[in-house]
PDB file of N, CA and C in Angstrom:
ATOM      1  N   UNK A   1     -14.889  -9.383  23.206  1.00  0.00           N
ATOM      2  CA  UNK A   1     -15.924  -8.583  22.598  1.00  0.00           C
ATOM      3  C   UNK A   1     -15.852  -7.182  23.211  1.00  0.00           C
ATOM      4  N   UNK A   2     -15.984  -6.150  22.165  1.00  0.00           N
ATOM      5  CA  UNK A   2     -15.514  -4.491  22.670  1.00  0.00           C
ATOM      6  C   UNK A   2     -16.715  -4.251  23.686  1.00  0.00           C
ATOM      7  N   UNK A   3     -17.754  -4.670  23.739  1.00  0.00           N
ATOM      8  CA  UNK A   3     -19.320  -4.331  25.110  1.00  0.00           C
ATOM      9  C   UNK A   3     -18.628  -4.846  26.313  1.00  0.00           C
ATOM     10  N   UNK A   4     -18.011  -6.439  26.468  1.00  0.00           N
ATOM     11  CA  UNK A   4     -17.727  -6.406  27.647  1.00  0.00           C
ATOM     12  C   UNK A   4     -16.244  -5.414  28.375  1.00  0.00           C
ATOM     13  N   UNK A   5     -14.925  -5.217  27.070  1.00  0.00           N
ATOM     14  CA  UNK A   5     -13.906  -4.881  27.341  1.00  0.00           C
ATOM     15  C   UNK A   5     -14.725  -3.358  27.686  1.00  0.00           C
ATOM     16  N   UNK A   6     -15.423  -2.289  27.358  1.00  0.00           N
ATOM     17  CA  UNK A   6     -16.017  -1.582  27.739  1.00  0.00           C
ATOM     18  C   UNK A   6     -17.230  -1.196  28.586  1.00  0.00           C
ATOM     19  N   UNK A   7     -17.617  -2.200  29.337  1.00  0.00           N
ATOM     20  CA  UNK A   7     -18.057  -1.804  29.901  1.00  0.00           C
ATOM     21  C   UNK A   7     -18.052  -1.430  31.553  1.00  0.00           C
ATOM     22  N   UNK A   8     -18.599  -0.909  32.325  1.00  0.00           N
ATOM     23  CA  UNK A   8     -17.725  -0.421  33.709  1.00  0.00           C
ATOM     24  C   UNK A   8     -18.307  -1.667  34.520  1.00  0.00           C
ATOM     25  N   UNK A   9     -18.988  -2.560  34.651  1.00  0.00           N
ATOM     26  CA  UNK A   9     -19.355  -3.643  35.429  1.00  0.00           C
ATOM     27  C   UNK A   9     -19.868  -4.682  34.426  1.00  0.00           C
ATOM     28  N   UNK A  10     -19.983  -5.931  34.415  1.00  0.00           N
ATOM     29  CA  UNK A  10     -20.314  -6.662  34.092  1.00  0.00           C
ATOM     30  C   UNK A  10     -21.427  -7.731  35.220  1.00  0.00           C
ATOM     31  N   UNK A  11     -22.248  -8.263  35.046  1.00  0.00           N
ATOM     32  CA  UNK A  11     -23.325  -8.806  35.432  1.00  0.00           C
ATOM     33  C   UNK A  11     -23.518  -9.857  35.090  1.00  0.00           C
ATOM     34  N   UNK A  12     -23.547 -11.428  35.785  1.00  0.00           N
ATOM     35  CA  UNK A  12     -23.976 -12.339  34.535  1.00  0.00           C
ATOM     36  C   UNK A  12     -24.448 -13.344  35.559  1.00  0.00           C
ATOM     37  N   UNK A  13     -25.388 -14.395  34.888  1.00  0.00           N
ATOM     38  CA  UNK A  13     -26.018 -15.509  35.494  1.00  0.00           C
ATOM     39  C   UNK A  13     -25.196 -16.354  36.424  1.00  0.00           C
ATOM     40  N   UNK A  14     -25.232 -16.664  37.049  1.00  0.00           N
ATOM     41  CA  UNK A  14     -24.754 -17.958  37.613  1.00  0.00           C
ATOM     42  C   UNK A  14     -24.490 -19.409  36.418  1.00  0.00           C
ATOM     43  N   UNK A  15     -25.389 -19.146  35.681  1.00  0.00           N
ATOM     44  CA  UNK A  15     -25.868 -20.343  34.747  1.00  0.00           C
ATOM     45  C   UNK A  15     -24.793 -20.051  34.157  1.00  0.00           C
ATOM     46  N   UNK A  16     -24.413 -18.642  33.679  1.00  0.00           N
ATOM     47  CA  UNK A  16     -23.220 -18.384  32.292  1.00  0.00           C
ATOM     48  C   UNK A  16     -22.379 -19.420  32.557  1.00  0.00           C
ATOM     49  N   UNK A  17     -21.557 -19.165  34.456  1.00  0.00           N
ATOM     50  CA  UNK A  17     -20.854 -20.075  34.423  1.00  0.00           C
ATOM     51  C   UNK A  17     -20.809 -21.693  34.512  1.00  0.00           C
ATOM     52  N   UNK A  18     -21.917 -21.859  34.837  1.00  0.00           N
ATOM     53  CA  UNK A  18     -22.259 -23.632  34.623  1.00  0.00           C
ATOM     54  C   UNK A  18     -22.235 -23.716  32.493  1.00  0.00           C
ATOM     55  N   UNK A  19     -22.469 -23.101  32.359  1.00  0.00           N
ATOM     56  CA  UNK A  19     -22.765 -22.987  30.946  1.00  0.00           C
ATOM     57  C   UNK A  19     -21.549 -23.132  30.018  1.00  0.00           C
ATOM     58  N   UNK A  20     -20.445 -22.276  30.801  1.00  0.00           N
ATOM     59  CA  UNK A  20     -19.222 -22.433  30.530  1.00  0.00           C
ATOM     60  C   UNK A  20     -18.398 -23.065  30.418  1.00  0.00           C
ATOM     61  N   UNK A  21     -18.332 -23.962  31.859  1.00  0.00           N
ATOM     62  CA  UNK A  21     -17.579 -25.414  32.268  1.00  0.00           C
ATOM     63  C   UNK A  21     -18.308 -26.417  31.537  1.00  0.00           C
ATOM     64  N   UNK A  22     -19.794 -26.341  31.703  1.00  0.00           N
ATOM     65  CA  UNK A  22     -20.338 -27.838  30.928  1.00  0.00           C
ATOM     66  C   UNK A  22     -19.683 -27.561  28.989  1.00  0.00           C
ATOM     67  N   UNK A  23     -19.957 -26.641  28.848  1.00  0.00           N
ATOM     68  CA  UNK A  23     -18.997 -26.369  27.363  1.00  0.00           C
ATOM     69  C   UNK A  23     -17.731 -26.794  26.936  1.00  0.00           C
ATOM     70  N   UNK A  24     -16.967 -26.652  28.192  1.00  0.00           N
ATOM     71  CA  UNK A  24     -15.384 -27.505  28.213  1.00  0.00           C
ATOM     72  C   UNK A  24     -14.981 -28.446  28.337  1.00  0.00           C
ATOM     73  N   UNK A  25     -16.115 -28.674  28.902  1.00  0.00           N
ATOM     74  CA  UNK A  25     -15.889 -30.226  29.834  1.00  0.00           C
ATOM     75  C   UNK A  25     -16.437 -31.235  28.256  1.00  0.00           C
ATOM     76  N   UNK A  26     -17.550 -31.144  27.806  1.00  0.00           N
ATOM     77  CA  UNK A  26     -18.237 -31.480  26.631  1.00  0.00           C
ATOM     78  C   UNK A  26     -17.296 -31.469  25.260  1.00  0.00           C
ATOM     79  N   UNK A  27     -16.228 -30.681  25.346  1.00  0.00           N
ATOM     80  CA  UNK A  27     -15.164 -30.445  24.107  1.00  0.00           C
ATOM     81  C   UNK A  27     -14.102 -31.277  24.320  1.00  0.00           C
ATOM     82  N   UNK A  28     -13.930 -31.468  25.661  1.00  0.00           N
ATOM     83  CA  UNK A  28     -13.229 -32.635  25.643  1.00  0.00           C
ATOM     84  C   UNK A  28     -13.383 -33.773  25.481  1.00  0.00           C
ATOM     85  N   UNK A  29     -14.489 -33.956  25.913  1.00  0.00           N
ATOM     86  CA  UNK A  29     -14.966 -35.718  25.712  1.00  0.00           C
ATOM     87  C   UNK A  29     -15.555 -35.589  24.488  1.00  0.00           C
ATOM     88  N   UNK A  30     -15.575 -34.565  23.265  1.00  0.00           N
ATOM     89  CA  UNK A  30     -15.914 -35.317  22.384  1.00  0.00           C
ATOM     90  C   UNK A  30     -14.817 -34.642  21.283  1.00  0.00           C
ATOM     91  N   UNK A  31     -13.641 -34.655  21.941  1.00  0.00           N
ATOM     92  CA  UNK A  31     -12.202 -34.461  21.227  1.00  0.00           C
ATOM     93  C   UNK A  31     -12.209 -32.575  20.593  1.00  0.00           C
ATOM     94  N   UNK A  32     -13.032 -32.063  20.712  1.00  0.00           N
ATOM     95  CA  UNK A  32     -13.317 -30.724  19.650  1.00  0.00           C
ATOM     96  C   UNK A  32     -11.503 -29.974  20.402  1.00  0.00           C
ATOM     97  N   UNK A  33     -11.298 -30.082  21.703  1.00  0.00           N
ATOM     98  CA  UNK A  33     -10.195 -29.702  22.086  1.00  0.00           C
ATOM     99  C   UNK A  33      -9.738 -30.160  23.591  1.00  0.00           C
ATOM    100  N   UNK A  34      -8.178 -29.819  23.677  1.00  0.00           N
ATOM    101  CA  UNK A  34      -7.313 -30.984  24.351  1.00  0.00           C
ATOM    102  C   UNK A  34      -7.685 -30.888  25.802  1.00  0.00           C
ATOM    103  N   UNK A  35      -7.626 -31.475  26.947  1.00  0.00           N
ATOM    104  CA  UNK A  35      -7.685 -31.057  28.308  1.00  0.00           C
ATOM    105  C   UNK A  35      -6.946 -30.166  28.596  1.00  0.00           C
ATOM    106  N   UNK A  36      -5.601 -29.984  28.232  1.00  0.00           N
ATOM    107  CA  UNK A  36      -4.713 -28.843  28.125  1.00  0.00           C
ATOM    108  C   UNK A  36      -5.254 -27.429  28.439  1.00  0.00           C
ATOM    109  N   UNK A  37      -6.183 -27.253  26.706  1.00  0.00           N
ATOM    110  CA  UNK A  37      -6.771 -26.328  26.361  1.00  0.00           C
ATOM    111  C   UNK A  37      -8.113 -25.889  26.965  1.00  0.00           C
ATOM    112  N   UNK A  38      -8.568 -26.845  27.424  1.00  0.00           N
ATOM    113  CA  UNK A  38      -9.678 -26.720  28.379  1.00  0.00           C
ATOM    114  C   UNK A  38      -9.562 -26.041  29.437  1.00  0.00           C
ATOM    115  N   UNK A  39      -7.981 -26.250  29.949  1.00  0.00           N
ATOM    116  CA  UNK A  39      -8.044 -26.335  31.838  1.00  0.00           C
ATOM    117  C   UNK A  39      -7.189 -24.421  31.034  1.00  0.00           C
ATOM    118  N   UNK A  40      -6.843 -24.220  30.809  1.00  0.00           N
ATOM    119  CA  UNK A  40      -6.261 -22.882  29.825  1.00  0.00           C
ATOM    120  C   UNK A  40      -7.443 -22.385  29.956  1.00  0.00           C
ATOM    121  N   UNK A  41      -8.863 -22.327  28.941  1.00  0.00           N
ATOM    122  CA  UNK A  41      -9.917 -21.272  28.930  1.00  0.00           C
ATOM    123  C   UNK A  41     -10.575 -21.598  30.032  1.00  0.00           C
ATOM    124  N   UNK A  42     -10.675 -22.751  30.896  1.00  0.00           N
ATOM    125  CA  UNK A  42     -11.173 -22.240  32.100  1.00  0.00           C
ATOM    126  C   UNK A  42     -10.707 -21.140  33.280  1.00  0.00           C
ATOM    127  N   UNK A  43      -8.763 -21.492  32.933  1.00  0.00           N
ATOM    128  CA  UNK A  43      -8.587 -20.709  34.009  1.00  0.00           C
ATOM    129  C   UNK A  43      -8.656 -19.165  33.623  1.00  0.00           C
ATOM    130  N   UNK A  44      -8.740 -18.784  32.440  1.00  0.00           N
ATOM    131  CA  UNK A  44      -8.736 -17.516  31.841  1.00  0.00           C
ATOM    132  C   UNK A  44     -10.281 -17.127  32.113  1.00  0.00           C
ATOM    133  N   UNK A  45     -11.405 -17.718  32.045  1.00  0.00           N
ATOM    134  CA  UNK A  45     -12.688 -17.234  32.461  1.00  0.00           C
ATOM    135  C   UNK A  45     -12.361 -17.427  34.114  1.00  0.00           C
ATOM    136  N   UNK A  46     -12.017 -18.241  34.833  1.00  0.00           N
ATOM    137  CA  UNK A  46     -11.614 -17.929  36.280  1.00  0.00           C
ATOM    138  C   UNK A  46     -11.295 -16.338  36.501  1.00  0.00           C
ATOM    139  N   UNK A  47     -10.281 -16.167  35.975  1.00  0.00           N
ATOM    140  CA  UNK A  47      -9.758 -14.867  36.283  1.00  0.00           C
ATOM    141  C   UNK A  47     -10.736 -13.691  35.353  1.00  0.00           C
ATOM    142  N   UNK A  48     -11.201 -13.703  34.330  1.00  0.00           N
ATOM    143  CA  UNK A  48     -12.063 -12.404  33.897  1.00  0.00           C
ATOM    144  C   UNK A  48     -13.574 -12.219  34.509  1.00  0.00           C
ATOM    145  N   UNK A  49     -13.901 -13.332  34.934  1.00  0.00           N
ATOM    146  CA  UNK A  49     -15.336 -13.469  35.884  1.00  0.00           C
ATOM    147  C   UNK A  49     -15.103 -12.989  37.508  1.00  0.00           C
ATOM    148  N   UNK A  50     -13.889 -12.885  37.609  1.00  0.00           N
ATOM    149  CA  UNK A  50     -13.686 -12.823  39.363  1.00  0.00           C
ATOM    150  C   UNK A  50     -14.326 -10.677  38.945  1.00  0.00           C
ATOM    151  N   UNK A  51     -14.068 -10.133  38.339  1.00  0.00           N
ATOM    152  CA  UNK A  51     -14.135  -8.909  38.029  1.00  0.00           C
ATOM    153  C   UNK A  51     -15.656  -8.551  37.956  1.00  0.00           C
ATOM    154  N   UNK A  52     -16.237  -9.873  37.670  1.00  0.00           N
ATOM    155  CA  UNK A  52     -17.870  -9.589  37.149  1.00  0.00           C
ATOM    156  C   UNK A  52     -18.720 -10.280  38.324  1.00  0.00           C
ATOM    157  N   UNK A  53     -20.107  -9.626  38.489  1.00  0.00           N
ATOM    158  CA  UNK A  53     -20.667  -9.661  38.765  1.00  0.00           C
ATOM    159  C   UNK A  53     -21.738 -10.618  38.837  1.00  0.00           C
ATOM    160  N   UNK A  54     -22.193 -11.711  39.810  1.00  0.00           N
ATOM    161  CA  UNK A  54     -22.711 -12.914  39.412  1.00  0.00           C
ATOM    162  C   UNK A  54     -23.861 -12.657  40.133  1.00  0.00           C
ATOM    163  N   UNK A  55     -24.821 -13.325  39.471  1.00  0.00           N
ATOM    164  CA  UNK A  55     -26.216 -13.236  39.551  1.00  0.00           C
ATOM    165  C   UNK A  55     -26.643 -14.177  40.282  1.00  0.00           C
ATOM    166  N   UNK A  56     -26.721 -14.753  41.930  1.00  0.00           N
ATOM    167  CA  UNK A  56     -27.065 -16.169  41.782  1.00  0.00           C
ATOM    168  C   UNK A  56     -28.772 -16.444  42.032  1.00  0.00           C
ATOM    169  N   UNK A  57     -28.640 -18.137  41.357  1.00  0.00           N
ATOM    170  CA  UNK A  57     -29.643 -18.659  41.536  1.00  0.00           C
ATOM    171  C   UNK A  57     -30.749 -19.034  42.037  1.00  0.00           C
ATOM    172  N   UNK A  58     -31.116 -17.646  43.002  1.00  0.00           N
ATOM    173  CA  UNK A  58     -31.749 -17.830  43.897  1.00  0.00           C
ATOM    174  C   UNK A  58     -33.452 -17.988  43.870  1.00  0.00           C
ATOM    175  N   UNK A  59     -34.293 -18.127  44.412  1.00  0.00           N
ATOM    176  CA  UNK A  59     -35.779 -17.999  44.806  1.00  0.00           C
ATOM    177  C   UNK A  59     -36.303 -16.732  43.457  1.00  0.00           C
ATOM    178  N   UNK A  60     -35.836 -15.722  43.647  1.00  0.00           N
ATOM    179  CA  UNK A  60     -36.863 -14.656  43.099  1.00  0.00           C
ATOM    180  C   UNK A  60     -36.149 -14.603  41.691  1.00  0.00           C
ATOM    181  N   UNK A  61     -34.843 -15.383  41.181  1.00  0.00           N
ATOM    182  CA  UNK A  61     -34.781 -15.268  39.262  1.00  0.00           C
ATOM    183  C   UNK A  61     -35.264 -16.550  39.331  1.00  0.00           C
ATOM    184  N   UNK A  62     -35.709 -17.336  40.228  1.00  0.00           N
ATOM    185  CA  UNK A  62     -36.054 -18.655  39.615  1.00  0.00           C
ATOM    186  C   UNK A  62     -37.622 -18.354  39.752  1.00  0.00           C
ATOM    187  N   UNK A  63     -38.175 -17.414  40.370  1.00  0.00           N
ATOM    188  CA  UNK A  63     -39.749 -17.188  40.577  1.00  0.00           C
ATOM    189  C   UNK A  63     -40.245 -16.731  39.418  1.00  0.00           C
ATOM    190  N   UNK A  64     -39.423 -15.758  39.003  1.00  0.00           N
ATOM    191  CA  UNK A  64     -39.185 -14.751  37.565  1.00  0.00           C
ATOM    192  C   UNK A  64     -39.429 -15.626  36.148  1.00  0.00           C
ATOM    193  N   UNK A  65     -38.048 -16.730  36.351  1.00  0.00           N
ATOM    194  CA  UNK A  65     -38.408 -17.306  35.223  1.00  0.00           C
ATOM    195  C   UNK A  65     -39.297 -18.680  34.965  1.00  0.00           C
ATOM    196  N   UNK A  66     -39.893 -19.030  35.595  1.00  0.00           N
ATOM    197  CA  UNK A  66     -41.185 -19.682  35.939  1.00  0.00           C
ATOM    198  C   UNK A  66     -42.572 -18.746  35.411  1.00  0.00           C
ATOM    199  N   UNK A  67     -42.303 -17.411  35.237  1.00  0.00           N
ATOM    200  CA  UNK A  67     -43.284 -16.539  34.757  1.00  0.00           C
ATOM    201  C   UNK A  67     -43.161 -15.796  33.560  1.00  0.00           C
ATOM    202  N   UNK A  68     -44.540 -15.478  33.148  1.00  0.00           N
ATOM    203  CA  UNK A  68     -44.332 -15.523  31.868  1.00  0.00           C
ATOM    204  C   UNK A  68     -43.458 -14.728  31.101  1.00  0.00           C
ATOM    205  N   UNK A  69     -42.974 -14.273  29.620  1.00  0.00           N
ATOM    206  CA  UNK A  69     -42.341 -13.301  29.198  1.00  0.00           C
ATOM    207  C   UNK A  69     -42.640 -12.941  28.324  1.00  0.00           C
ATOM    208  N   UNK A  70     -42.534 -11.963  27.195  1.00  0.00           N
ATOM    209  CA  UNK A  70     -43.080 -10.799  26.111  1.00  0.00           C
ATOM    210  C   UNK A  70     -43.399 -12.256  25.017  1.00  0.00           C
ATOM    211  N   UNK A  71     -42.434 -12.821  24.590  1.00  0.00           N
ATOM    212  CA  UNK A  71     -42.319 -13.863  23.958  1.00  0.00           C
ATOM    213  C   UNK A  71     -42.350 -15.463  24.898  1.00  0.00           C
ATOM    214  N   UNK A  72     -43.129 -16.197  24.844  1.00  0.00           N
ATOM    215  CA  UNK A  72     -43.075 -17.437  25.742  1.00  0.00           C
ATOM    216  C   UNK A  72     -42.246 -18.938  24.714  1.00  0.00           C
ATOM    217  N   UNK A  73     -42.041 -18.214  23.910  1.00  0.00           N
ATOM    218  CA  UNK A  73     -40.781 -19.677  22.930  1.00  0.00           C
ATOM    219  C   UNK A  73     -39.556 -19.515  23.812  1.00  0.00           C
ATOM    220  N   UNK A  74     -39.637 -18.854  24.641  1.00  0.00           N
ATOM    221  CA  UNK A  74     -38.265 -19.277  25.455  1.00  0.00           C
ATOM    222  C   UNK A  74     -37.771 -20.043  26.073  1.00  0.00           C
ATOM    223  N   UNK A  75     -36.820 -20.834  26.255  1.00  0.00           N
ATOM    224  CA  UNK A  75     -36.725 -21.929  26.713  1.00  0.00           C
ATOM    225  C   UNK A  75     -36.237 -22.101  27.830  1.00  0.00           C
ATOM    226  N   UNK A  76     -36.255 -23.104  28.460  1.00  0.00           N
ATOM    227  CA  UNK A  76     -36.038 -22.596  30.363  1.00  0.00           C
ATOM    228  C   UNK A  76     -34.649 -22.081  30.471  1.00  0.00           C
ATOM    229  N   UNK A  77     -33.506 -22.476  30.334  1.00  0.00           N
ATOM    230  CA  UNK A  77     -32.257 -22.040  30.607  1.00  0.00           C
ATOM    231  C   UNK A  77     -32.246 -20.385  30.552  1.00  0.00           C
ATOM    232  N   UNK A  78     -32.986 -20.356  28.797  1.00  0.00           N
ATOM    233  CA  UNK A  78     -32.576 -18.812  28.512  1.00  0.00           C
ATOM    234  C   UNK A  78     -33.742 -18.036  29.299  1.00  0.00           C
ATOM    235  N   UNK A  79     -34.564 -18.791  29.816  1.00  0.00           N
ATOM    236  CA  UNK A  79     -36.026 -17.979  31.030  1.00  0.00           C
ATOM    237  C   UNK A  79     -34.514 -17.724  32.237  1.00  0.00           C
ATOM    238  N   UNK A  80     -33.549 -18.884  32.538  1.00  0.00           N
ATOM    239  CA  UNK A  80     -33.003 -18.519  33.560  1.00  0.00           C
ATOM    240  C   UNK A  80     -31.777 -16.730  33.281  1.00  0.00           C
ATOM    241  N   UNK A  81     -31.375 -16.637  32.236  1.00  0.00           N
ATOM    242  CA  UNK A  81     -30.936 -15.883  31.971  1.00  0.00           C
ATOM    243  C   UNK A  81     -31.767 -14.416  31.921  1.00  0.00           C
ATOM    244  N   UNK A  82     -32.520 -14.446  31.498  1.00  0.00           N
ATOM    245  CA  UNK A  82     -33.905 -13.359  31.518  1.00  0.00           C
ATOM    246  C   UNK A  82     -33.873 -13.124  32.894  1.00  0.00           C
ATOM    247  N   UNK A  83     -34.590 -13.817  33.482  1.00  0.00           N
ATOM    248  CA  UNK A  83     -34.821 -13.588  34.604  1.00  0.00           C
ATOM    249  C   UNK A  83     -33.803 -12.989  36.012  1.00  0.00           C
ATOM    250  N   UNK A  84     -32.632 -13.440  35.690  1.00  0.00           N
ATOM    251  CA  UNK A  84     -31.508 -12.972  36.241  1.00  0.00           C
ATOM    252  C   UNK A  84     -31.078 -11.286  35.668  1.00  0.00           C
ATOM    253  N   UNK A  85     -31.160 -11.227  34.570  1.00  0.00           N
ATOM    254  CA  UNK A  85     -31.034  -9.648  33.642  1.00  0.00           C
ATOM    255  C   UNK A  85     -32.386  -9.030  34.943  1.00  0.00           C
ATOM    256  N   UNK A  86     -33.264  -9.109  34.843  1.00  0.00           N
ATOM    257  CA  UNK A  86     -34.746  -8.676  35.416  1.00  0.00           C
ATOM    258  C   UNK A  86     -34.254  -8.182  36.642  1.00  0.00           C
ATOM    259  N   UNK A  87     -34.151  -9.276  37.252  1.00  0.00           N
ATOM    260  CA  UNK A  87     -34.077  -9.311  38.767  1.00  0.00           C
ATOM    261  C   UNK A  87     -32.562  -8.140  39.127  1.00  0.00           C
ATOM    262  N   UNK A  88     -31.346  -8.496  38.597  1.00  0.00           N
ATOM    263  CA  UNK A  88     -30.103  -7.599  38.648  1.00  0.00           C
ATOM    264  C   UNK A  88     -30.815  -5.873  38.306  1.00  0.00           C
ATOM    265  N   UNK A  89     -31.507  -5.677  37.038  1.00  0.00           N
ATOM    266  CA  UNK A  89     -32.301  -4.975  37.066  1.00  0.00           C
ATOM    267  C   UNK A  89     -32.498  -4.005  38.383  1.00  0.00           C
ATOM    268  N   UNK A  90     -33.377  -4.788  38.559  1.00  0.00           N
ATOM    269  CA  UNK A  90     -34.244  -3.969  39.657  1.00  0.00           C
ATOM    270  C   UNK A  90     -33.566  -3.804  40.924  1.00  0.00           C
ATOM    271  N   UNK A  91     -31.949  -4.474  40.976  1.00  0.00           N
ATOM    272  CA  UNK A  91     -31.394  -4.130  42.332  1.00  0.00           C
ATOM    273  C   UNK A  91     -30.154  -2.830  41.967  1.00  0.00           C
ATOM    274  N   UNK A  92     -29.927  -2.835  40.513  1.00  0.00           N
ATOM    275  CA  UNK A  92     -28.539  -2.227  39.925  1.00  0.00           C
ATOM    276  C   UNK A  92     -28.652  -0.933  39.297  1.00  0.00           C
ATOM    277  N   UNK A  93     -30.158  -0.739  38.838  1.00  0.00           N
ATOM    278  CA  UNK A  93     -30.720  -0.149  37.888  1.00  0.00           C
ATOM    279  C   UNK A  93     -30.251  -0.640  36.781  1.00  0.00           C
ATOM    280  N   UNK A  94     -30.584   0.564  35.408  1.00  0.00           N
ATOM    281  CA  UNK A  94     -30.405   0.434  33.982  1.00  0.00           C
ATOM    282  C   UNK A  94     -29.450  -0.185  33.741  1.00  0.00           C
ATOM    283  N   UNK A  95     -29.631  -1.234  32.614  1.00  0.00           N
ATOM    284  CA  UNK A  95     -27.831  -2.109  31.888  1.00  0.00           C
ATOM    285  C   UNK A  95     -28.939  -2.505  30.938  1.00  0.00           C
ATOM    286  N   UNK A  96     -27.490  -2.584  29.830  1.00  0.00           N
ATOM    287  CA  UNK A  96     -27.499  -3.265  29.027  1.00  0.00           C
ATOM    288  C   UNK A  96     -27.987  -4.792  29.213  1.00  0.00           C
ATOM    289  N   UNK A  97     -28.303  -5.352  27.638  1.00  0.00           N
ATOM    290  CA  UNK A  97     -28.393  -6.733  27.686  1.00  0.00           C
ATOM    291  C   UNK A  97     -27.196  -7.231  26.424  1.00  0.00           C
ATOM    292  N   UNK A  98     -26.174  -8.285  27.093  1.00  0.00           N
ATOM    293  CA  UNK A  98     -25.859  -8.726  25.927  1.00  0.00           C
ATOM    294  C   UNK A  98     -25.889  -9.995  25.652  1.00  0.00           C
ATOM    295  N   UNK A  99     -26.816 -10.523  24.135  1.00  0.00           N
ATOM    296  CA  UNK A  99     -26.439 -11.825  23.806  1.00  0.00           C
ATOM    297  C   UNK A  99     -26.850 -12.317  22.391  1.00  0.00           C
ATOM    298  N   UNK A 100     -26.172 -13.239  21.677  1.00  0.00           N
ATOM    299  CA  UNK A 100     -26.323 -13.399  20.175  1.00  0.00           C
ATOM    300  C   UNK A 100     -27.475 -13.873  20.339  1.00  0.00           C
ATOM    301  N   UNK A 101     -28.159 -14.596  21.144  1.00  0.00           N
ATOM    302  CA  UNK A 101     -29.541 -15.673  21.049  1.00  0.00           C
ATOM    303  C   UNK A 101     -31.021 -15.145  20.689  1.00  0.00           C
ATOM    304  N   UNK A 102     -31.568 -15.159  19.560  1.00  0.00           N
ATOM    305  CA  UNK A 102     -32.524 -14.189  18.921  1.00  0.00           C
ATOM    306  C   UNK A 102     -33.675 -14.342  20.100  1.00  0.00           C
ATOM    307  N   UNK A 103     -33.390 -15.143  20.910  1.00  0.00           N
ATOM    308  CA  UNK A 103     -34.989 -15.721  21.499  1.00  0.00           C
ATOM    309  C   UNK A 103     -34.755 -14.781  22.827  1.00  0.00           C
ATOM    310  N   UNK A 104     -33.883 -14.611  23.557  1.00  0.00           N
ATOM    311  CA  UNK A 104     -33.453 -13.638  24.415  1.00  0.00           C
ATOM    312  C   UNK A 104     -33.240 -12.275  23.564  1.00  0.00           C
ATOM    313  N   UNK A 105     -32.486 -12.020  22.701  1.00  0.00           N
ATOM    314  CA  UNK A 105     -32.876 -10.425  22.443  1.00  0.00           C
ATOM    315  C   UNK A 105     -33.831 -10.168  22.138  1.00  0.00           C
ATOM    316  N   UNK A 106     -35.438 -10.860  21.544  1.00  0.00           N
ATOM    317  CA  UNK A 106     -36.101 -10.288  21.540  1.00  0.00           C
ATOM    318  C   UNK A 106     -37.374  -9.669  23.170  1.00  0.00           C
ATOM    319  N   UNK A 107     -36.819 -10.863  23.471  1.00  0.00           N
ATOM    320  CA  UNK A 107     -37.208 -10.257  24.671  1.00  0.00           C
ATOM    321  C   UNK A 107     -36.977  -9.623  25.616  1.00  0.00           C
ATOM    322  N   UNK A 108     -35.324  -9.636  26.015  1.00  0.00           N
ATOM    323  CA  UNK A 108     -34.810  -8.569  26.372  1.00  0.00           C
ATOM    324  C   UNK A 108     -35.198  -7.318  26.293  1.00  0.00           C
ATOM    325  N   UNK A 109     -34.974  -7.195  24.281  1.00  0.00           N
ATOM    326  CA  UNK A 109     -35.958  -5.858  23.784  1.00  0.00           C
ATOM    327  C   UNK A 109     -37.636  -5.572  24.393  1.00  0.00           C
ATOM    328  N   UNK A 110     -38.043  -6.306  24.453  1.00  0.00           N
ATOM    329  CA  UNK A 110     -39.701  -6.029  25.052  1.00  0.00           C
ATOM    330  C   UNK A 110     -39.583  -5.767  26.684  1.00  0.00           C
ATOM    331  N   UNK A 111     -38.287  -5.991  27.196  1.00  0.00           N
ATOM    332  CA  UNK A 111     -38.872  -5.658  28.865  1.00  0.00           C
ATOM    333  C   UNK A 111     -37.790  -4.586  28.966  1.00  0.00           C
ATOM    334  N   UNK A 112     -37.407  -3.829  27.572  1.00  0.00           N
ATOM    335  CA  UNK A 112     -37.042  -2.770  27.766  1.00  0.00           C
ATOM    336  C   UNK A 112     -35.312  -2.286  28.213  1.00  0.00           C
ATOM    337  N   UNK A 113     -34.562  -3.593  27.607  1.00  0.00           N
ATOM    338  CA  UNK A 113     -33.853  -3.621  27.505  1.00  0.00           C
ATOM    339  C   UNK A 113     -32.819  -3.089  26.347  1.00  0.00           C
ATOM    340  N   UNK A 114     -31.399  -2.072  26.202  1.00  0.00           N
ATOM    341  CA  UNK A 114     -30.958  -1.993  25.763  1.00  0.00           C
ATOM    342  C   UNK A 114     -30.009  -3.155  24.726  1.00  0.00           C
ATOM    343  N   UNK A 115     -30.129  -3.427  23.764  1.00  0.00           N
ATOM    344  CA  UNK A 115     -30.026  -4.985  23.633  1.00  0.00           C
ATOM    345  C   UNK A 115     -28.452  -4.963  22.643  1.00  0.00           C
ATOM    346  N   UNK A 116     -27.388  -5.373  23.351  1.00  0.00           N
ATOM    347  CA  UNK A 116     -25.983  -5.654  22.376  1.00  0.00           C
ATOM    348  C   UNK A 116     -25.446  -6.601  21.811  1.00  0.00           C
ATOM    349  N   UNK A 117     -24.914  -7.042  20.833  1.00  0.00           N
ATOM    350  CA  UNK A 117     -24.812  -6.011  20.050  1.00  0.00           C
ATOM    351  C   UNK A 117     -25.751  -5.683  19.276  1.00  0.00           C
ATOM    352  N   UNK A 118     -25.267  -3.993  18.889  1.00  0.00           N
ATOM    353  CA  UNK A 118     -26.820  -3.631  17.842  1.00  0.00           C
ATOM    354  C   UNK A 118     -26.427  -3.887  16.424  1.00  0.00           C
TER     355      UNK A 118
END
């Protein structure tokens, strides 16, 4: 995607990557694609994540997303993602937000987030 190939840092949850592996791991056991191909896009997110910036799981995005947000239909995972954007936030300054999930961009958008794609 041209936001991440452009952009000068990247930032992302801890969760992205649990999010990632449980995704592969899940395609295999239910045939969608081969172990082959699995252990392939893992090691290719291995190597493009070593570049990025990880958010971890600590006390104050997990305090964060335990609290409330612009929109409260959010659901805990994507509270964990929010909350990690928030918290990186306030240590990194200004960034972008990027993600297809309507329930996170809209809230993204309300805490004043630049929200991609537009």
């Amino acid at each position: 995607m041209q936001a991440l190939e452009s952009s000068d840092s990247v930032v992302i949850s801890e969760l992205t990557l649990v999010e990632c592996d449980r995704t592969l791991l899940r395609e295999v056991a239910v045939g969608g694609v081969t172990a082959v191909v699995a252990d392939v896009l893992h090691d290719r997110l291995a190597e493009v994540s070593a570049t990025w910036n990880v958010q971890p799981l600590h006390r104050e995005v997990l305090d964060r997303a335990r609290a409330s947000f612009p929109d409260d239909r959010v659901r805990s995972l994507d509270a964990i993602h929010l909350a990690s954007a928030v918290v990186a936030r306030a240590s990194l300054g200004d960034m972008d937000l990027l993600s297809l999930d309507e329930r996170i961009r809209s809230n993204a958008a309300a805490l004043g987030f630049r929200v991609l794609p537009e």
